[in-house]
Protein backbone atom coordinates (compact mmCIF):
# COMPACT_ATOMS: atom_id res chain seq x y z
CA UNK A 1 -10.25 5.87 -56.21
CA UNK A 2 -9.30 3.82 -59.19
CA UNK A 3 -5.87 1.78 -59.66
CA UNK A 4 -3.99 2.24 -62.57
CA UNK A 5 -3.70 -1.07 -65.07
CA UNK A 6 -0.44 -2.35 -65.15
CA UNK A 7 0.83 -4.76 -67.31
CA UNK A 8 4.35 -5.74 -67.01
CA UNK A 9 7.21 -6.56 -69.51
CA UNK A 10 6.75 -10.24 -67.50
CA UNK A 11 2.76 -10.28 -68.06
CA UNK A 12 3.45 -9.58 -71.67
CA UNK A 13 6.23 -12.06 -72.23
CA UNK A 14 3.92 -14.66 -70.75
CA UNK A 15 1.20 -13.82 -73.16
CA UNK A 16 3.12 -14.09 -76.31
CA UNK A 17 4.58 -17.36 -75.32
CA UNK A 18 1.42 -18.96 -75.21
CA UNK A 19 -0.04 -20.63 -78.26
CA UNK A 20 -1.87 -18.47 -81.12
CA UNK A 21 -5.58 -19.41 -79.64
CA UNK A 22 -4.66 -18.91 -75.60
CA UNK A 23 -3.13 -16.00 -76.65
CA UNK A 24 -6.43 -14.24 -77.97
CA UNK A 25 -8.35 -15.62 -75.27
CA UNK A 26 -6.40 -14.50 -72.50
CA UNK A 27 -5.61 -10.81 -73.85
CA UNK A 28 -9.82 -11.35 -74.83
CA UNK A 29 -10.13 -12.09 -71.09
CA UNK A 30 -7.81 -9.33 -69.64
CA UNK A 31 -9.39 -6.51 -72.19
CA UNK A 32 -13.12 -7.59 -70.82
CA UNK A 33 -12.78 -7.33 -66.70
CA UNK A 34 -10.12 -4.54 -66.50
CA UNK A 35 -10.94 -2.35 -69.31
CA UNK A 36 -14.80 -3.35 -69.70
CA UNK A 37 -15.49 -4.88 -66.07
CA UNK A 38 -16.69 -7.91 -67.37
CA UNK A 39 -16.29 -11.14 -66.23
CA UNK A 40 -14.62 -12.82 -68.82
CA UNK A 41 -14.60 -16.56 -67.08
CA UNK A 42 -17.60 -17.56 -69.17
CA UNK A 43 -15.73 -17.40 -72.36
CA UNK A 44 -12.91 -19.42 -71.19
CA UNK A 45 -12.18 -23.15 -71.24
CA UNK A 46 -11.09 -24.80 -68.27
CA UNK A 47 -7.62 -24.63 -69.54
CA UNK A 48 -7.63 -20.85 -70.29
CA UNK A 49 -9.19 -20.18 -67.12
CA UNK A 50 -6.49 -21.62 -65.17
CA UNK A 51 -3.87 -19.94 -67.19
CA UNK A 52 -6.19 -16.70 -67.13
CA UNK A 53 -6.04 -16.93 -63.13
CA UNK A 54 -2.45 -16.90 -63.64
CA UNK A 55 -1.65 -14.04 -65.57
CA UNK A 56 -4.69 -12.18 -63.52
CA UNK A 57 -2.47 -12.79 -60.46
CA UNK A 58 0.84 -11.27 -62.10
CA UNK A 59 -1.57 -8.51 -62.93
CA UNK A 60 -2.61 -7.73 -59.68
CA UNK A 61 1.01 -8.14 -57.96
CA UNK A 62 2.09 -5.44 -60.60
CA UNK A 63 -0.83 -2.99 -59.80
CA UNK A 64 -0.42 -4.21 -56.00
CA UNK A 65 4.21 -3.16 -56.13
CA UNK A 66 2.78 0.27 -58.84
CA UNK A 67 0.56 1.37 -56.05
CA UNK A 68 2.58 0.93 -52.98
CA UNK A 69 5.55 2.58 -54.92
CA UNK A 70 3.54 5.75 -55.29
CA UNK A 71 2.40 5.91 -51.41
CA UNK A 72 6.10 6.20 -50.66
């Protein structure tokens, strides 16, 4: 079974705060391994990857809170 992609008001908030360049390269990043499956580490610098990790983790809480609401 596939899980729905969830992106919060919170996720997307984050994202537009960051700076013009981490901006592309995160939404890059987030495009390629939930929409394409890629892994989209190799693109990243250090820097992006840790804030990519980040965002990747609000991601996954989001899907984690969408998917337990519709069990119950």
């Amino acid at each position: 079974m596939e899980q729905n992609i969830v992106i919060s008001r919170h996720v997307v908030n984050t994202i537009k705060s960051l700076p013009h360049i981490e901006r592309e390269a995160i939404s890059d990043a987030l495009a390629r391994e939930l929409i394409l499956g890629q892994d989209p580490n190799e693109s990243l610098t250090p820097v992006q990857s840790m804030l990519y990790a980040m965002i990747r983790f609000y991601v996954r809480q989001d899907m984690d809170r969408s998917s337990l609401c519709k069990t119950t």
